[in-house]
PDB file of N, CA and C in Angstrom:
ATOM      1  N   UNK A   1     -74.860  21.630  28.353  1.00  0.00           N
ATOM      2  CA  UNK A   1     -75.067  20.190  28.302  1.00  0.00           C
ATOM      3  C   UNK A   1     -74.824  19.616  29.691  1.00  0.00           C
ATOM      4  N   UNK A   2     -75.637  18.948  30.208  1.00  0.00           N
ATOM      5  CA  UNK A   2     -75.794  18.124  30.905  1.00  0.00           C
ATOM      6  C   UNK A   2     -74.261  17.427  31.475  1.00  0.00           C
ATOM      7  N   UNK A   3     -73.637  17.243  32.906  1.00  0.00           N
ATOM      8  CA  UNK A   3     -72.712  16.453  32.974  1.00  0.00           C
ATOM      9  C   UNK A   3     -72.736  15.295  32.219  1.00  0.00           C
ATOM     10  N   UNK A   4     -74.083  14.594  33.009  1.00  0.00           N
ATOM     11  CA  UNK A   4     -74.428  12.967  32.311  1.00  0.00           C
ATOM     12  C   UNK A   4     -74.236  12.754  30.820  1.00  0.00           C
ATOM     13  N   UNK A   5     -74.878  13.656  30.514  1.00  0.00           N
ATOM     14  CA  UNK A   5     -75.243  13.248  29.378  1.00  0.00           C
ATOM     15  C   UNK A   5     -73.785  13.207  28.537  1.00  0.00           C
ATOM     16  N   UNK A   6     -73.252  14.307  28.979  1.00  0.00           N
ATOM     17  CA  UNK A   6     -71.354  14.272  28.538  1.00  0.00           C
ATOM     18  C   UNK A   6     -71.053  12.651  28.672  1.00  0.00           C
ATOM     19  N   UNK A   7     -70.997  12.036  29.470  1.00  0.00           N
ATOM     20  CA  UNK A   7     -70.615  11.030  30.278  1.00  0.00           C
ATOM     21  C   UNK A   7     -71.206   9.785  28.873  1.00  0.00           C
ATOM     22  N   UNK A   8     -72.770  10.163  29.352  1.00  0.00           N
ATOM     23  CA  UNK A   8     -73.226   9.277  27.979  1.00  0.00           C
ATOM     24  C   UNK A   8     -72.773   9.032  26.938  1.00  0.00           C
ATOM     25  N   UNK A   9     -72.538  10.384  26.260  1.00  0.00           N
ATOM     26  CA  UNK A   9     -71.923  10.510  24.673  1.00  0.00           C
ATOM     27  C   UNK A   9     -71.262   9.928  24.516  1.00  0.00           C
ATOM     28  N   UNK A  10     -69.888  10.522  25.824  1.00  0.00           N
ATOM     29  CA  UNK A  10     -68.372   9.344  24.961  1.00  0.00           C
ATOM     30  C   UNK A  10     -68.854   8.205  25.654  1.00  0.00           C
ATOM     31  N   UNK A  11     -69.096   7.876  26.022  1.00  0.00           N
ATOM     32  CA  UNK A  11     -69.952   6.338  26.251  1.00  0.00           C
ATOM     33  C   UNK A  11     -69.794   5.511  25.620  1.00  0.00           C
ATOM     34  N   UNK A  12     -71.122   6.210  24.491  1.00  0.00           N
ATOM     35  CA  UNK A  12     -71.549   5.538  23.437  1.00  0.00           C
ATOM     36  C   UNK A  12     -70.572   5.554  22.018  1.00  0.00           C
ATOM     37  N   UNK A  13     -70.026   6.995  22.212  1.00  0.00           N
ATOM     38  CA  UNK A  13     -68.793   6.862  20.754  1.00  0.00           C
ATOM     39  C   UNK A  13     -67.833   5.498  21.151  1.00  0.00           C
ATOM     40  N   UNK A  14     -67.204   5.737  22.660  1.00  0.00           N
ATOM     41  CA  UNK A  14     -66.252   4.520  22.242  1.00  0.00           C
ATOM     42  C   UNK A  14     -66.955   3.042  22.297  1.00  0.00           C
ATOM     43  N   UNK A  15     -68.491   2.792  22.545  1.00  0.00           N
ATOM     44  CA  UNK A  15     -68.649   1.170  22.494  1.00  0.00           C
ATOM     45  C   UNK A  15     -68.993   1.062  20.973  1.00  0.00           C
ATOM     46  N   UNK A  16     -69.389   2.305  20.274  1.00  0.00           N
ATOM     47  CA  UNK A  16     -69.425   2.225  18.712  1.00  0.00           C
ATOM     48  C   UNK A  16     -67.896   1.690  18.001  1.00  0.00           C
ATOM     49  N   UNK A  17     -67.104   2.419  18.562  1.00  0.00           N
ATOM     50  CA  UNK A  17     -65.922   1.935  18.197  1.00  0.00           C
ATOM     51  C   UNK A  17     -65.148   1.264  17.928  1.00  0.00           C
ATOM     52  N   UNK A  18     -65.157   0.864  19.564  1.00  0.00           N
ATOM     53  CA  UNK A  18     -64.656  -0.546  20.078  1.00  0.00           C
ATOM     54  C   UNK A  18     -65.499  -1.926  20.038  1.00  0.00           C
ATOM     55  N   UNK A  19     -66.592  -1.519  19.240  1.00  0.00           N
ATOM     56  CA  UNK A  19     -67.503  -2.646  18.840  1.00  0.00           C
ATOM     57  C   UNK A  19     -68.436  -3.348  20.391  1.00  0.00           C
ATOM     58  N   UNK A  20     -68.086  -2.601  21.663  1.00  0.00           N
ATOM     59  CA  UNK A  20     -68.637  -3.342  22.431  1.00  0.00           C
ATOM     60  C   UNK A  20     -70.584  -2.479  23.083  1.00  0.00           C
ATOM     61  N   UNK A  21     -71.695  -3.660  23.644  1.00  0.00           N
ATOM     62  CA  UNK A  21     -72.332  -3.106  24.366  1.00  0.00           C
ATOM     63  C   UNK A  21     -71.893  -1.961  25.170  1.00  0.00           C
ATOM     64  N   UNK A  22     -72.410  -0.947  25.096  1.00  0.00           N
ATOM     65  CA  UNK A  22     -71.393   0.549  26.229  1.00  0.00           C
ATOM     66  C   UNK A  22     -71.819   0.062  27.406  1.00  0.00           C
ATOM     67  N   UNK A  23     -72.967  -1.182  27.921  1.00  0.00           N
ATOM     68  CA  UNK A  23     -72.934  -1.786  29.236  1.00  0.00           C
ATOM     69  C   UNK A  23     -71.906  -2.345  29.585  1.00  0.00           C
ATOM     70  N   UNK A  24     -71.071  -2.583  28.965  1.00  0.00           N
ATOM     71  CA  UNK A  24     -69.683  -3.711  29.070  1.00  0.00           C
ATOM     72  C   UNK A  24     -68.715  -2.453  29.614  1.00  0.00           C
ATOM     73  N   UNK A  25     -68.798  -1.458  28.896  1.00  0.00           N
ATOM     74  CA  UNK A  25     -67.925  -0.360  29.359  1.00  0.00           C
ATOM     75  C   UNK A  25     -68.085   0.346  30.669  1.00  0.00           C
ATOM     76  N   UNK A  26     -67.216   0.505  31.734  1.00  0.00           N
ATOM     77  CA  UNK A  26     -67.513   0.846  33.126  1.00  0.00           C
ATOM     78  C   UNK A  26     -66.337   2.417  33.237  1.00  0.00           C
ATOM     79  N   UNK A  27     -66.624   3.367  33.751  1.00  0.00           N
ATOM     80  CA  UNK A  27     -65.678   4.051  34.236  1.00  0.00           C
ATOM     81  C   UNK A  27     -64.272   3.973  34.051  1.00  0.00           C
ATOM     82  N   UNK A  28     -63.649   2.675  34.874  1.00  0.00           N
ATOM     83  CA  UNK A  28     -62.967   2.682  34.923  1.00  0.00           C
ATOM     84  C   UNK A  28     -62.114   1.607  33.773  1.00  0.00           C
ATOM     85  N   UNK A  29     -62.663   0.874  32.490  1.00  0.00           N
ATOM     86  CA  UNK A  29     -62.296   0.252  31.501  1.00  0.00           C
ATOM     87  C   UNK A  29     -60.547   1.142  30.858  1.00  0.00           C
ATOM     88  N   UNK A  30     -59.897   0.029  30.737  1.00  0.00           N
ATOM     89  CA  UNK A  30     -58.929   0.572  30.111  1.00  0.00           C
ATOM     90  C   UNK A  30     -59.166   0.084  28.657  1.00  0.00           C
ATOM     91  N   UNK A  31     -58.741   1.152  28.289  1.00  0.00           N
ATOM     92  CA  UNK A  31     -59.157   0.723  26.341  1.00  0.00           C
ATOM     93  C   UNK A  31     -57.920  -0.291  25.915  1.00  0.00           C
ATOM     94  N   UNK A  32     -57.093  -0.177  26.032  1.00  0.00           N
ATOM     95  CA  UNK A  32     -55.574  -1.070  25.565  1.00  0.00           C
ATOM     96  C   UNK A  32     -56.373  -2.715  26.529  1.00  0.00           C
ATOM     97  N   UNK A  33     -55.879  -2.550  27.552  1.00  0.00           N
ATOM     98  CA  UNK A  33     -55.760  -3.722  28.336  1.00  0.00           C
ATOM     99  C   UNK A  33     -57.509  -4.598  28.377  1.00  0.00           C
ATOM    100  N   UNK A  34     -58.145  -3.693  28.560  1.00  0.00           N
ATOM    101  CA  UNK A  34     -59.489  -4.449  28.949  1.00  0.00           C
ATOM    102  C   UNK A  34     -60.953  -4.017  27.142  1.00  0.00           C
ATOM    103  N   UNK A  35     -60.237  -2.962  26.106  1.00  0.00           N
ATOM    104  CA  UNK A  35     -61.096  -3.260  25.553  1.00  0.00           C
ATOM    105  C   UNK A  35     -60.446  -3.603  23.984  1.00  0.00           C
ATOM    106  N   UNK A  36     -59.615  -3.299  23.888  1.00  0.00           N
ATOM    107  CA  UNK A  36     -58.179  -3.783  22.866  1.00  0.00           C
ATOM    108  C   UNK A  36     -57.945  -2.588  22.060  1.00  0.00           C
ATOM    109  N   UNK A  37     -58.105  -1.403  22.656  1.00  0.00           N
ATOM    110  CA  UNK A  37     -58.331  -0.485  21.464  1.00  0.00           C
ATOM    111  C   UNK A  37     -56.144  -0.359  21.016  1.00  0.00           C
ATOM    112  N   UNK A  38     -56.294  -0.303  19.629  1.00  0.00           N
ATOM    113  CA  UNK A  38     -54.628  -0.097  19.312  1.00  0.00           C
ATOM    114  C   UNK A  38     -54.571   1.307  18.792  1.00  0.00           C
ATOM    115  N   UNK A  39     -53.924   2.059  18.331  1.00  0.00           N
ATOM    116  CA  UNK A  39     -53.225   3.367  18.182  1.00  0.00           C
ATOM    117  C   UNK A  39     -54.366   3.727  16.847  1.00  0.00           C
ATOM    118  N   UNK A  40     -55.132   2.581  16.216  1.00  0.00           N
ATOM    119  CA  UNK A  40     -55.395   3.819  14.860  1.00  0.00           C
ATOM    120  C   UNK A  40     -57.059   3.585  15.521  1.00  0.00           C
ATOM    121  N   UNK A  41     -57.721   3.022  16.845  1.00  0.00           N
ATOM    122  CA  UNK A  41     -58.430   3.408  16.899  1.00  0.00           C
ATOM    123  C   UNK A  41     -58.850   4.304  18.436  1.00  0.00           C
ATOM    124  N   UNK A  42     -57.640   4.435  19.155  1.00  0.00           N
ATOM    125  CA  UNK A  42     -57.313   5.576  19.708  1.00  0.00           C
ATOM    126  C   UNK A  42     -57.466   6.663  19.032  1.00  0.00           C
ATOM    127  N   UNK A  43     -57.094   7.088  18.089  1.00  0.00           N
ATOM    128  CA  UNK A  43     -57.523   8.144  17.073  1.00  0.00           C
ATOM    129  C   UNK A  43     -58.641   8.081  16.942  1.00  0.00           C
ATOM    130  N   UNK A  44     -59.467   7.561  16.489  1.00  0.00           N
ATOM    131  CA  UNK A  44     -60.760   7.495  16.225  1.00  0.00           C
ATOM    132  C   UNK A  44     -61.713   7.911  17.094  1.00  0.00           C
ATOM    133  N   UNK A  45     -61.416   7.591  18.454  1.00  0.00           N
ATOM    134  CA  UNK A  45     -62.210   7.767  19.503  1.00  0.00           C
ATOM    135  C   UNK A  45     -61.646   9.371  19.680  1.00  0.00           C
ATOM    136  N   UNK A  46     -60.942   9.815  19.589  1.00  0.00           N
ATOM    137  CA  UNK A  46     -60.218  11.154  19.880  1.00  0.00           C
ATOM    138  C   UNK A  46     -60.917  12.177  18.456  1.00  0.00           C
ATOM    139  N   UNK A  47     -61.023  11.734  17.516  1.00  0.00           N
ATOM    140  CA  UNK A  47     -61.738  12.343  16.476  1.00  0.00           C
ATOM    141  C   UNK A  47     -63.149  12.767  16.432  1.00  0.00           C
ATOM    142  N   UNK A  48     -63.523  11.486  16.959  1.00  0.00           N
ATOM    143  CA  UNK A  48     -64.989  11.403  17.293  1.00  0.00           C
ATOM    144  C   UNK A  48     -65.227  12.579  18.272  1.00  0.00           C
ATOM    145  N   UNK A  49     -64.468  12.002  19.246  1.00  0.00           N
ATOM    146  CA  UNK A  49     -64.751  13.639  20.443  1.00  0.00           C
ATOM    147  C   UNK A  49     -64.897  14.226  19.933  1.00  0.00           C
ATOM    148  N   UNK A  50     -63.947  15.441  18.963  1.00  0.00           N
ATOM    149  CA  UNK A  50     -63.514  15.801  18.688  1.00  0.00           C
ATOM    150  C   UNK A  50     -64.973  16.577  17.770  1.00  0.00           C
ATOM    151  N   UNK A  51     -65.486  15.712  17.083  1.00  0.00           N
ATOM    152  CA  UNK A  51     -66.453  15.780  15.877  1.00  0.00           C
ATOM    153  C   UNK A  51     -67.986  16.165  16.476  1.00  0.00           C
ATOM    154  N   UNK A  52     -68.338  15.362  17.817  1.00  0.00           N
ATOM    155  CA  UNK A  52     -69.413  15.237  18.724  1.00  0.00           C
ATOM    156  C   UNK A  52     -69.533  16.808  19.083  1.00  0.00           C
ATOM    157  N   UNK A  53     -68.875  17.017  19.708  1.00  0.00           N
ATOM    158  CA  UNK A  53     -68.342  18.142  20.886  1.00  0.00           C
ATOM    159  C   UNK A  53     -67.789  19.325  20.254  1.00  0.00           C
ATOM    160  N   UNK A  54     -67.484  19.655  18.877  1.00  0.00           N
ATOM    161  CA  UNK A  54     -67.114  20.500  17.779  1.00  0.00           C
ATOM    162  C   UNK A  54     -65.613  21.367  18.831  1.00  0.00           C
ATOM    163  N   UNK A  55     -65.094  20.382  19.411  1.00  0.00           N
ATOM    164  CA  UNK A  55     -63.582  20.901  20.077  1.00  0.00           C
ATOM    165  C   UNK A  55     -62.501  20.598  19.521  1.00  0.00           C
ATOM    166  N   UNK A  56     -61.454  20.883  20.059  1.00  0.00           N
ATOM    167  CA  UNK A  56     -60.055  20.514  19.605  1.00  0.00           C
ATOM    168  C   UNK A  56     -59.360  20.040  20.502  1.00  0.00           C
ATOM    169  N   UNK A  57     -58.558  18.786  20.406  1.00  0.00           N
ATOM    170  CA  UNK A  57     -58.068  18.018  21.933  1.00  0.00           C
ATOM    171  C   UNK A  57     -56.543  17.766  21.382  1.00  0.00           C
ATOM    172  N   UNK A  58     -55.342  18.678  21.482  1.00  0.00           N
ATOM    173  CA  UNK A  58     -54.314  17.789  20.945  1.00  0.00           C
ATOM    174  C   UNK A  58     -54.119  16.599  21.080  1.00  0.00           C
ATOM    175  N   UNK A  59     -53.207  15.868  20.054  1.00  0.00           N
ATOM    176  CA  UNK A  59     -53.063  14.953  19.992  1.00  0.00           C
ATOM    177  C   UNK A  59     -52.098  14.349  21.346  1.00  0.00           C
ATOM    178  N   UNK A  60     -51.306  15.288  21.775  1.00  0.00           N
ATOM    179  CA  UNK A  60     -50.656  14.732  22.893  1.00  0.00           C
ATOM    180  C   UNK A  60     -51.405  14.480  24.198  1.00  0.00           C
ATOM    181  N   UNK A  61     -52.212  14.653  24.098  1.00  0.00           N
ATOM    182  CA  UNK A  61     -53.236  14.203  25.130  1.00  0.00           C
ATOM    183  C   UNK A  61     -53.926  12.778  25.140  1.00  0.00           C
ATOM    184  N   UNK A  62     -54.108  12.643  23.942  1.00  0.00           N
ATOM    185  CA  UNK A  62     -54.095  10.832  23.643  1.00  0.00           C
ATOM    186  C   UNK A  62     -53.223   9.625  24.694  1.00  0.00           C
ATOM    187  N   UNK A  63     -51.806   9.829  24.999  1.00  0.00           N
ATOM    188  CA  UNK A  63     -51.756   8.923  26.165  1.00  0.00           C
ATOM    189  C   UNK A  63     -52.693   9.224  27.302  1.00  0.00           C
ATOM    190  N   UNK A  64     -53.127   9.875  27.283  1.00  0.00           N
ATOM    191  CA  UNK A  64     -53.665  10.123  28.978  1.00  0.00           C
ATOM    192  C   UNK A  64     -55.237   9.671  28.971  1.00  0.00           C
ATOM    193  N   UNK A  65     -55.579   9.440  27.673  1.00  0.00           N
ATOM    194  CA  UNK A  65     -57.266   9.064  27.459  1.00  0.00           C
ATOM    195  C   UNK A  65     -56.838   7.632  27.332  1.00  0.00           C
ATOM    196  N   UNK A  66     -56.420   6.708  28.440  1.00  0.00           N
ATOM    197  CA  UNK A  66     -56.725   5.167  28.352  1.00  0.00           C
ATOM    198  C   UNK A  66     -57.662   4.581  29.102  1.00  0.00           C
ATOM    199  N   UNK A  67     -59.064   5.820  29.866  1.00  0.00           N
ATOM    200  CA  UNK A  67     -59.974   4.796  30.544  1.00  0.00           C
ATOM    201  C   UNK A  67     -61.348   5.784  30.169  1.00  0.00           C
ATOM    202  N   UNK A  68     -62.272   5.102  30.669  1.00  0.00           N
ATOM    203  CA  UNK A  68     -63.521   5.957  29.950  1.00  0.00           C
ATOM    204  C   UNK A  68     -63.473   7.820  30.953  1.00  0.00           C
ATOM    205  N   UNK A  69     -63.234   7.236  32.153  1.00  0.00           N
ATOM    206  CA  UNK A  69     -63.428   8.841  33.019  1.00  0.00           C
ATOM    207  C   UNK A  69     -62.309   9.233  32.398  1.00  0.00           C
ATOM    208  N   UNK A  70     -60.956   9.186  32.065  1.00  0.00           N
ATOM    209  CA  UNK A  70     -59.945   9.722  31.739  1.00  0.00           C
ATOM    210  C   UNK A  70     -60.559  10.769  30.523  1.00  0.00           C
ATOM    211  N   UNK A  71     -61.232  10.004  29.623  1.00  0.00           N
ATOM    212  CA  UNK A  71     -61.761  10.462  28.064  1.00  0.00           C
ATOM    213  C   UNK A  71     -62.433  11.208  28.684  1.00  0.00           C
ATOM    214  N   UNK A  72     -63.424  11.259  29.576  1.00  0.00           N
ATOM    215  CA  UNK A  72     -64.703  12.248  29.649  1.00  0.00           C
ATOM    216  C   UNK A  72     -64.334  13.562  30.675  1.00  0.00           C
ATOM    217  N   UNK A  73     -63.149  13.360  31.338  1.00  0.00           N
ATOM    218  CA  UNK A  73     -61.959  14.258  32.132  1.00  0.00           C
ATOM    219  C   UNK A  73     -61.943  15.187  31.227  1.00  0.00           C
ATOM    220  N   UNK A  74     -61.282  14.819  29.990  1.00  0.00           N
ATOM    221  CA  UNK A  74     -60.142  15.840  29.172  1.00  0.00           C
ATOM    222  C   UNK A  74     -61.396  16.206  28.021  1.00  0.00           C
ATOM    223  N   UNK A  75     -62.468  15.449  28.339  1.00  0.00           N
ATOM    224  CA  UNK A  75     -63.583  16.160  26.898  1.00  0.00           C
ATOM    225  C   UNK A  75     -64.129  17.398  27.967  1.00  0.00           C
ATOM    226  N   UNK A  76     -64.325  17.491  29.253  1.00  0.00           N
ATOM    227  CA  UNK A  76     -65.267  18.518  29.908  1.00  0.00           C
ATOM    228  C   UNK A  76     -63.931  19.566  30.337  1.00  0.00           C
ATOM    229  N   UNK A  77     -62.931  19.294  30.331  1.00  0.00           N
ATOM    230  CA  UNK A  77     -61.607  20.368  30.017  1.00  0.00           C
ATOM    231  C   UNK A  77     -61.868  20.706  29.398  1.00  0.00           C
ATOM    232  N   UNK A  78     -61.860  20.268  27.705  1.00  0.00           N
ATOM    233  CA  UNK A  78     -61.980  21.553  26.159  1.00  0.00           C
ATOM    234  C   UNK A  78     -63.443  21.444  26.391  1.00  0.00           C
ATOM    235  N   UNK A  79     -64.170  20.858  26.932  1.00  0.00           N
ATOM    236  CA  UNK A  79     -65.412  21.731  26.423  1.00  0.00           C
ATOM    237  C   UNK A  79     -66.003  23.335  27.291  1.00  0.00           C
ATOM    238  N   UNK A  80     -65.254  22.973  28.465  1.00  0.00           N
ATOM    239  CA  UNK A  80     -65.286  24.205  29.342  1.00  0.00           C
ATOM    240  C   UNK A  80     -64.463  25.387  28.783  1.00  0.00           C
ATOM    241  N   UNK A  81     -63.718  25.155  27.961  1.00  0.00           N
ATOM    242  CA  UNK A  81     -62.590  26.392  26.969  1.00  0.00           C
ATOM    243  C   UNK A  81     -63.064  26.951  25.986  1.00  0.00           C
ATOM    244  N   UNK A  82     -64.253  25.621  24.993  1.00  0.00           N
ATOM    245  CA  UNK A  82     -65.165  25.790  24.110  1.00  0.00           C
ATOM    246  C   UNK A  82     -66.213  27.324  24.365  1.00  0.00           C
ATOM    247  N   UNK A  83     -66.888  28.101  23.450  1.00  0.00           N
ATOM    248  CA  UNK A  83     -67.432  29.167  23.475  1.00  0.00           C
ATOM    249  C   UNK A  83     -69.123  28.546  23.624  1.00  0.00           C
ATOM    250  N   UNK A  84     -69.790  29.225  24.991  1.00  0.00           N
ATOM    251  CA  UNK A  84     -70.819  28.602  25.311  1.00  0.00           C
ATOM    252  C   UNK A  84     -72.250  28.446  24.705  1.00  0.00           C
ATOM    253  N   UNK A  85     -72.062  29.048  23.512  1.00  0.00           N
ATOM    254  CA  UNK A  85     -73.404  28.997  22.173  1.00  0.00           C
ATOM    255  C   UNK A  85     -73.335  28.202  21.371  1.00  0.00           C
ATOM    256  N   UNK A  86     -72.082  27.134  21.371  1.00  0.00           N
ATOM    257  CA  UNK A  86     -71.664  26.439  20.108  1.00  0.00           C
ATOM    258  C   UNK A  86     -72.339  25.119  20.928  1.00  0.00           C
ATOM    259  N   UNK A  87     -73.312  24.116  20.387  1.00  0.00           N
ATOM    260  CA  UNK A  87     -73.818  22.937  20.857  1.00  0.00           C
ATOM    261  C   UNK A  87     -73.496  22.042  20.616  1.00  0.00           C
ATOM    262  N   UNK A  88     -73.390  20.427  20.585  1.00  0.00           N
ATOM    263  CA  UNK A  88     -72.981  19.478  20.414  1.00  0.00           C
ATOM    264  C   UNK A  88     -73.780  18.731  18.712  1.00  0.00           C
ATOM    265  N   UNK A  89     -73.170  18.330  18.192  1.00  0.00           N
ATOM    266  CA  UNK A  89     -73.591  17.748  16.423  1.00  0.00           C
ATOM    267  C   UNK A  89     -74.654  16.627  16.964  1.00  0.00           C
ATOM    268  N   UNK A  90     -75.869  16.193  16.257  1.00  0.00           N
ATOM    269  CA  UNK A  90     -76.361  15.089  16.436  1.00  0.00           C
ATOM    270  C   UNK A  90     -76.638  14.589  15.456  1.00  0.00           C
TER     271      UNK A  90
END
């Protein structure tokens, strides 16, 4: 898969989420401060990865996903650990 298109995906999972245009969402957006995300939909966005990307991201890694590159950081970590025949769900 494509860097970009990585980039795209969680993109688009968290403006699904967070209810916003994913144009509104920039790189560097903090989900708490700039898009309001609170703890049960921090999860969500972490699930979603999770579901997209058919990986596993502990949960303690969740503080560290508070901006969009942060999220798409730690998704191309497990997906680089991920086994390279397994593709993304659409």
């Amino acid at each position: 898969m494509l860097e970009q298109n990585i980039d795209n995906e969680v993109k688009e999972l968290i403006a699904a989420i967070v209810q916003k245009d994913p144009s509104e969402i920039t790189p560097e957006s903090r989900f708490v401060e700039d898009l309001g995300v609170d703890s049960m939909m921090a999860l969500e966005i972490l699930s979603a990865v999770e579901r997209k990307f058919r990986i596993l991201i502990p949960e303690d890694k969740l503080p560290q996903m508070r901006t969009l590159n942060a999220t798409i950081q730690i998704t191309k970590e497990y997906l680089a650990q991920r086994a390279p025949e397994v593709s993304p769900q659409h």
